[in-house]
Protein backbone atom coordinates (compact mmCIF):
# COMPACT_ATOMS: atom_id res chain seq x y z
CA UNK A 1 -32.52 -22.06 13.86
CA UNK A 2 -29.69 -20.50 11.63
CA UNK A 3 -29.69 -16.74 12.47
CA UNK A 4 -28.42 -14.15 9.79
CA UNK A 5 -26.46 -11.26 10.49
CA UNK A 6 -26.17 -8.59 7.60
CA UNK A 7 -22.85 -6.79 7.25
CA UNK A 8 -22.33 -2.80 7.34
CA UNK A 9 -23.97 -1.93 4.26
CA UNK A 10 -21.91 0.03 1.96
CA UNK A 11 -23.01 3.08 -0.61
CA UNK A 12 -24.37 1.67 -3.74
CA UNK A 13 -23.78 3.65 -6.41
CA UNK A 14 -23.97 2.95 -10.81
CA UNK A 15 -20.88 3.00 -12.85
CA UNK A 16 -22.34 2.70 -16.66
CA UNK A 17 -20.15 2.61 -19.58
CA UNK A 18 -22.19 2.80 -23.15
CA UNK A 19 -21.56 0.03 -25.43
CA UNK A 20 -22.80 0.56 -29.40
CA UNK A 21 -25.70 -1.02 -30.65
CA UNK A 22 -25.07 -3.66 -32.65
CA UNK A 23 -27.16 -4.64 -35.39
CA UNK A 24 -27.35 -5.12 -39.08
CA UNK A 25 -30.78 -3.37 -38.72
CA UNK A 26 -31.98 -0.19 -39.91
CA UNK A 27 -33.84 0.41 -36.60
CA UNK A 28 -32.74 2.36 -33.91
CA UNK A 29 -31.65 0.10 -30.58
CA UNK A 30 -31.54 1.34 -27.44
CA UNK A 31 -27.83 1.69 -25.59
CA UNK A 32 -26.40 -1.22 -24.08
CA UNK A 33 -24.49 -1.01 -20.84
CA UNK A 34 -22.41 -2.49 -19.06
CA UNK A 35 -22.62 -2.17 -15.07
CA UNK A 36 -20.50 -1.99 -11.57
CA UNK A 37 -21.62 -1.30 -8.11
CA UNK A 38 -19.82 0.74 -6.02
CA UNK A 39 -18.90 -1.13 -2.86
CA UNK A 40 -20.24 -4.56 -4.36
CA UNK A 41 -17.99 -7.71 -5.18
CA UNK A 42 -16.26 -8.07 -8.32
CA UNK A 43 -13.84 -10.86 -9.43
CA UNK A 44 -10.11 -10.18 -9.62
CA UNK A 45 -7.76 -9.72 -11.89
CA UNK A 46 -9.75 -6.88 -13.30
CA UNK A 47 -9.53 -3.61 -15.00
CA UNK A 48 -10.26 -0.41 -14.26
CA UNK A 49 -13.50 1.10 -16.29
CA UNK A 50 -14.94 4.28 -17.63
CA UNK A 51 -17.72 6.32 -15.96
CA UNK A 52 -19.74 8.96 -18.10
CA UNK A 53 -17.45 11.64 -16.05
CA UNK A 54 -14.23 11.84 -17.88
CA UNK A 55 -12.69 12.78 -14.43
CA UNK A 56 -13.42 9.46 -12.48
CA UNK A 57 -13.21 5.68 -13.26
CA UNK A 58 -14.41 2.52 -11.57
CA UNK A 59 -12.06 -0.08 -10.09
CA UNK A 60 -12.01 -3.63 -8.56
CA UNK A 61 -9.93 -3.07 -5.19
CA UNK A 62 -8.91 -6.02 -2.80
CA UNK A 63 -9.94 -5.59 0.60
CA UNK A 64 -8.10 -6.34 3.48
CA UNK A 65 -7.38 -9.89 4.84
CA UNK A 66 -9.19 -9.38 8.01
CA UNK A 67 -12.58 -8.79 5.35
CA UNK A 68 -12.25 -11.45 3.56
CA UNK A 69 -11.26 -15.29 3.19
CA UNK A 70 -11.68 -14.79 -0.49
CA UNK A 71 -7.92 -13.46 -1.97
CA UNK A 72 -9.46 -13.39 -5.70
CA UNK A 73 -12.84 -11.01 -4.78
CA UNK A 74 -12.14 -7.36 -4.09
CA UNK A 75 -14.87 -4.50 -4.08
CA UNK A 76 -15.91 -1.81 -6.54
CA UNK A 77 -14.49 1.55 -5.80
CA UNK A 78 -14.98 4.99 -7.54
CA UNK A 79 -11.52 6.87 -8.29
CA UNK A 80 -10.61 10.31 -9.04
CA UNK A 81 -8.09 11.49 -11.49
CA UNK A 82 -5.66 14.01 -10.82
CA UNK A 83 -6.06 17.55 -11.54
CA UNK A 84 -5.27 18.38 -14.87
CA UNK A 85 -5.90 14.43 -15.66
CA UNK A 86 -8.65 12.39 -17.67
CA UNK A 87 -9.57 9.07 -17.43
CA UNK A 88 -8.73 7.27 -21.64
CA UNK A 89 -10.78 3.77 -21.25
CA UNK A 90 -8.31 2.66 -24.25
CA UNK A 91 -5.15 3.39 -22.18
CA UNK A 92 -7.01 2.27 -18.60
CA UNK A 93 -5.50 4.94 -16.80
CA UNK A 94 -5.59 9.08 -16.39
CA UNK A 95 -3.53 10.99 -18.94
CA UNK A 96 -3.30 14.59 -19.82
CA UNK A 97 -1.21 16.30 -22.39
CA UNK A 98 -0.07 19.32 -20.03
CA UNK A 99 3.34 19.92 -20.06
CA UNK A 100 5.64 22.17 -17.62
CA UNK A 101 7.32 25.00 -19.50
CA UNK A 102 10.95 26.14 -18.77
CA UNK A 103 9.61 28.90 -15.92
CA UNK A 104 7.97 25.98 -14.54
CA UNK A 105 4.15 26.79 -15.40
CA UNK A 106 1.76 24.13 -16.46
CA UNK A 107 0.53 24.23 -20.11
CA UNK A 108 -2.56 22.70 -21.18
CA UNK A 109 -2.99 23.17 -25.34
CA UNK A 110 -6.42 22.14 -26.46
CA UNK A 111 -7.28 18.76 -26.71
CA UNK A 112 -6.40 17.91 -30.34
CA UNK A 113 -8.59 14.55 -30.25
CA UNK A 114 -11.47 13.39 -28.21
CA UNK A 115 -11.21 11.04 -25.60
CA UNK A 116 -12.48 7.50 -26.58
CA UNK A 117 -15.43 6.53 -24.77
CA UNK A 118 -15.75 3.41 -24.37
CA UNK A 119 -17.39 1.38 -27.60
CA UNK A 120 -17.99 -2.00 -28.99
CA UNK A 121 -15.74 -3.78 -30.91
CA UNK A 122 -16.62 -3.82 -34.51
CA UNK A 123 -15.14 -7.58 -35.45
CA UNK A 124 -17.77 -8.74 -33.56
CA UNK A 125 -20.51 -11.71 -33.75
CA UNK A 126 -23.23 -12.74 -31.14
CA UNK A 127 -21.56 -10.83 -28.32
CA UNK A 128 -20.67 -12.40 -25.14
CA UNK A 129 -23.23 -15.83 -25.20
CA UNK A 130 -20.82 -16.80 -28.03
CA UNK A 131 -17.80 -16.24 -26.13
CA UNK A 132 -14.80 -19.02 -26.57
CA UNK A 133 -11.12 -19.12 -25.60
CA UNK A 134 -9.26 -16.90 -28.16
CA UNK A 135 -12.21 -15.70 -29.68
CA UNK A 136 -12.56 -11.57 -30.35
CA UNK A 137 -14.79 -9.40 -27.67
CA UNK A 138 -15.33 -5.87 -26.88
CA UNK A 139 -12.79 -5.06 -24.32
CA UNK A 140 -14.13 -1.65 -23.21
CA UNK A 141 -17.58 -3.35 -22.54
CA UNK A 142 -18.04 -6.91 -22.10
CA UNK A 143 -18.23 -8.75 -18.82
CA UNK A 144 -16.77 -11.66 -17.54
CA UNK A 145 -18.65 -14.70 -19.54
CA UNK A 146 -18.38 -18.34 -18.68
CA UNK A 147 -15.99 -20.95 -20.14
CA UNK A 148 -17.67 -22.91 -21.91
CA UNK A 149 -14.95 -26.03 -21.71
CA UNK A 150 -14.54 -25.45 -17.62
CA UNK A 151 -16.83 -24.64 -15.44
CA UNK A 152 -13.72 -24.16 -13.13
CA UNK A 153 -12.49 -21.25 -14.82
CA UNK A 154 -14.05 -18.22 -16.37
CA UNK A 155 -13.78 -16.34 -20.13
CA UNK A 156 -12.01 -12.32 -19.29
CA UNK A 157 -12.16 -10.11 -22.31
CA UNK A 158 -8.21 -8.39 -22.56
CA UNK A 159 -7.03 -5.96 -25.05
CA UNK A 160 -5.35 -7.20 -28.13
CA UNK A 161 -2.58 -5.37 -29.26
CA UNK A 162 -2.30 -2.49 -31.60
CA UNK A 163 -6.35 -1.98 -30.92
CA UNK A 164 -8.05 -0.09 -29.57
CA UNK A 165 -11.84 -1.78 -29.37
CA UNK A 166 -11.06 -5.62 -29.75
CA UNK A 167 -9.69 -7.77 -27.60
CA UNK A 168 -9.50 -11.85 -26.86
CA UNK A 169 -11.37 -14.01 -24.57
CA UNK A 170 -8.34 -15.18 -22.41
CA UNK A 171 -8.83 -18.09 -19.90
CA UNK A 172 -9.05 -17.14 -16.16
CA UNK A 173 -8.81 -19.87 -13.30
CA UNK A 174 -11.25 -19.60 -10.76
CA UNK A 175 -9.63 -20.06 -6.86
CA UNK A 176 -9.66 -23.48 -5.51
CA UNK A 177 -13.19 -24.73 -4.26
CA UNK A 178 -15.08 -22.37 -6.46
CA UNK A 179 -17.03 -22.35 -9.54
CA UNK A 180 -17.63 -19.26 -11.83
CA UNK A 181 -21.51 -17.62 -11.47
CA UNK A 182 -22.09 -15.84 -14.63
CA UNK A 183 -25.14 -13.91 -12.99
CA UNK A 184 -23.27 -13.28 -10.12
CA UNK A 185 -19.74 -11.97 -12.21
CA UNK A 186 -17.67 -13.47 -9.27
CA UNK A 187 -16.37 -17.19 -8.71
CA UNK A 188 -18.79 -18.81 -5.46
CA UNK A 189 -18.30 -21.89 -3.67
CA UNK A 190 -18.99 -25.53 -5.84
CA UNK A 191 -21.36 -27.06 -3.04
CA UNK A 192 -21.70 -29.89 -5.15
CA UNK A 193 -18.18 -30.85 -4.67
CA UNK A 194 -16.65 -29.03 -1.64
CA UNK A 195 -14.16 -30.45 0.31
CA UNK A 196 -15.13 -31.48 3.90
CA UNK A 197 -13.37 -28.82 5.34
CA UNK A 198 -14.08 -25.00 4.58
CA UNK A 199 -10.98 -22.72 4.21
CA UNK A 200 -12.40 -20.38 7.40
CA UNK A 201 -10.07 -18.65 9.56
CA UNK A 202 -9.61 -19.63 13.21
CA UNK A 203 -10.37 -19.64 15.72
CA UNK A 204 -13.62 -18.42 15.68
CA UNK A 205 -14.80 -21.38 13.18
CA UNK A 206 -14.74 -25.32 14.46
CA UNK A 207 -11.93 -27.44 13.53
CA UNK A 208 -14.05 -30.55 12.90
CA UNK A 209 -15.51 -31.27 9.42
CA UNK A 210 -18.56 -29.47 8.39
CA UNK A 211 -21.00 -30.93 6.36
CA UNK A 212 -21.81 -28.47 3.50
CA UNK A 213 -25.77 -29.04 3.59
CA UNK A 214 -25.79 -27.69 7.63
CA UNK A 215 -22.99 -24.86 6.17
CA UNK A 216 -24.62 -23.71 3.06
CA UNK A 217 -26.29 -20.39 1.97
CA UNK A 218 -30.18 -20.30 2.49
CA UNK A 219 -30.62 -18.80 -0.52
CA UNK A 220 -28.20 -16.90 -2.73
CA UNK A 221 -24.94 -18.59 -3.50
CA UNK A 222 -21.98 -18.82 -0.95
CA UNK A 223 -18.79 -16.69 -1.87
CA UNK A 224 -16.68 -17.66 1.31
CA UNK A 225 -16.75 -17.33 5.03
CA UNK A 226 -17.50 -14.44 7.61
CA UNK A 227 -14.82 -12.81 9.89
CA UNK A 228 -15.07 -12.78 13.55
CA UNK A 229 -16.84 -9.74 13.30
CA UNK A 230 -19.69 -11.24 11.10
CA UNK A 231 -18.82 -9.27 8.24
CA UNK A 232 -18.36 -10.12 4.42
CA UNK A 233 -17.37 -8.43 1.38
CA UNK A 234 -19.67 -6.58 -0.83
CA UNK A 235 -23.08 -6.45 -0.36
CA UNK A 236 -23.04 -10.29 0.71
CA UNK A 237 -24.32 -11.37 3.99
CA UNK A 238 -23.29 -13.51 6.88
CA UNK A 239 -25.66 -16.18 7.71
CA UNK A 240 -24.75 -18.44 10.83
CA UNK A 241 -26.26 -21.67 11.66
CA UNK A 242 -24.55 -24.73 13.80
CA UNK A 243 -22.88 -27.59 13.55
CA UNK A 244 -22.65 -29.69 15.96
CA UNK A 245 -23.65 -27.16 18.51
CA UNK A 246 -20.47 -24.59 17.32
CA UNK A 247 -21.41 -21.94 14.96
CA UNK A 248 -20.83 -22.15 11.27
CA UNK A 249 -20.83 -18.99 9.90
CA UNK A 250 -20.59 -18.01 5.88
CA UNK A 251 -20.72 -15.19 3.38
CA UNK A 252 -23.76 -15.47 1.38
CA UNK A 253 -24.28 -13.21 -2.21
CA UNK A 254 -28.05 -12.94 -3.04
CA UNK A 255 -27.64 -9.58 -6.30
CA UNK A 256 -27.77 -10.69 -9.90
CA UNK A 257 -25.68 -8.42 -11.22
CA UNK A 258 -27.60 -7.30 -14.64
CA UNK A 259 -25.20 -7.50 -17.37
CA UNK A 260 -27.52 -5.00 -19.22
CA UNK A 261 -29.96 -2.51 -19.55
């Protein structure tokens, strides 16, 4: 009987940045949002996002090798700006407009414009269900959407130049092996096509072949491979079974990430 084995949890904690309703309508809508959990998985490349404190911003951090099988999945983390600093979601970084005078003291003037929260892009139409390679999105606030050509790859909203709400649906590959979970945000194992072999470090995993349906997730949807330690990134757990009487050991992800709210 497969035992499971749940990793350290880690502090889970909402990151929300408002995205503008969107509607010809004269009714009111309520605020859309788009959502990270601290400490949970999140697909890399990715950029850093805005928090409702001007002084702190959200962003996807690998983890270390010994975590992790997966090189494309890191974990969300909150960040601090520098004194002095703010985070500007259009510039995805802290900035400030102090400046050191000639006897070496720091001047702040008053902010002359407000920082840009982060906000919808006007241009456009049907949001992120009608996402297409090239197509214009919402930079600030859209999440990863799937491609609809390749289920091997996955649709990442980047800023278009000279903007500063729109951006383009740009085609991401997904890592060998994997297939992108739109629910999930993050690229998880294809167990309809996996190789024979899993990519799992030694030498706590068996050489020999393991068959996917005694090596699968019970539930959930499997995102890679536990260390020796039975740990796995996120808020996935480890779930170990056998195979052929040696264990076989994987990362499993069971949280729908809600896309909004």
């Amino acid at each position: 009987m497969a035992r499971v084995f749940v990793a350290v949890c880690l502090l889970a904690a909402v990151a929300m940045a408002q995205e503008d309703s969107k509607s010809g309508s004269s009714e009111e809508q309520s605020p859309k949002y788009w959502r990270a959990i601290l400490g949970d998985i999140c697909q890399l490349p990715s950029f850093p996002r805005a928090t409702g404190d001007p002084n702190r911003y959200v962003e996807c951090v690998r983890q270390a090798a010994d975590v992790t099988d997966r090189k494309d999945l890191g974990i969300w983390l909150l960040r601090e700006c520098l004194p002095g600093y703010e985070f500007v979601a259009s510039a995805r970084r802290c900035k400030t407009n102090c400046q050191t005078t000639t006897t070496q003291q720091q001047y702040c003037p008053q902010q002359q414009e407000v920082v840009q929260q982060p906000q919808s892009c006007p241009l456009v139409q049907g949001g992120v269900q009608n996402a297409a390679y090239q197509g214009i999105c919402s930079w600030m606030v859209d999440p990863l959407a799937k491609d609809p050509e390749s289920c091997t790859h996955f649709l990442q909203c980047q800023p278009a130049p000279n903007n500063l709400y729109c951006g383009r649906w740009q085609r991401m590959p997904c890592a060998p092996a994997t297939i992108f979970d739109e629910q999930a945000q993050v690229c998880v194992w294809d167990t309809s096509s996996q190789p024979a072999s899993l990519p799992t470090p030694a030498p706590y995993v068996p050489t020999q072949a393991q068959q996917n349906s005694q090596c699968g997730c019970t539930g959930g949807v499997q995102i890679g491979s536990c260390n020796q330690n039975y740990q796995c990134p996120g808020q996935s757990v480890c779930q170990v079974g056998q195979q052929n009487g040696n264990q076989c050991m994987v990362c499993c992800y069971f949280r729908k990430k809600a896309k909004r709210a």
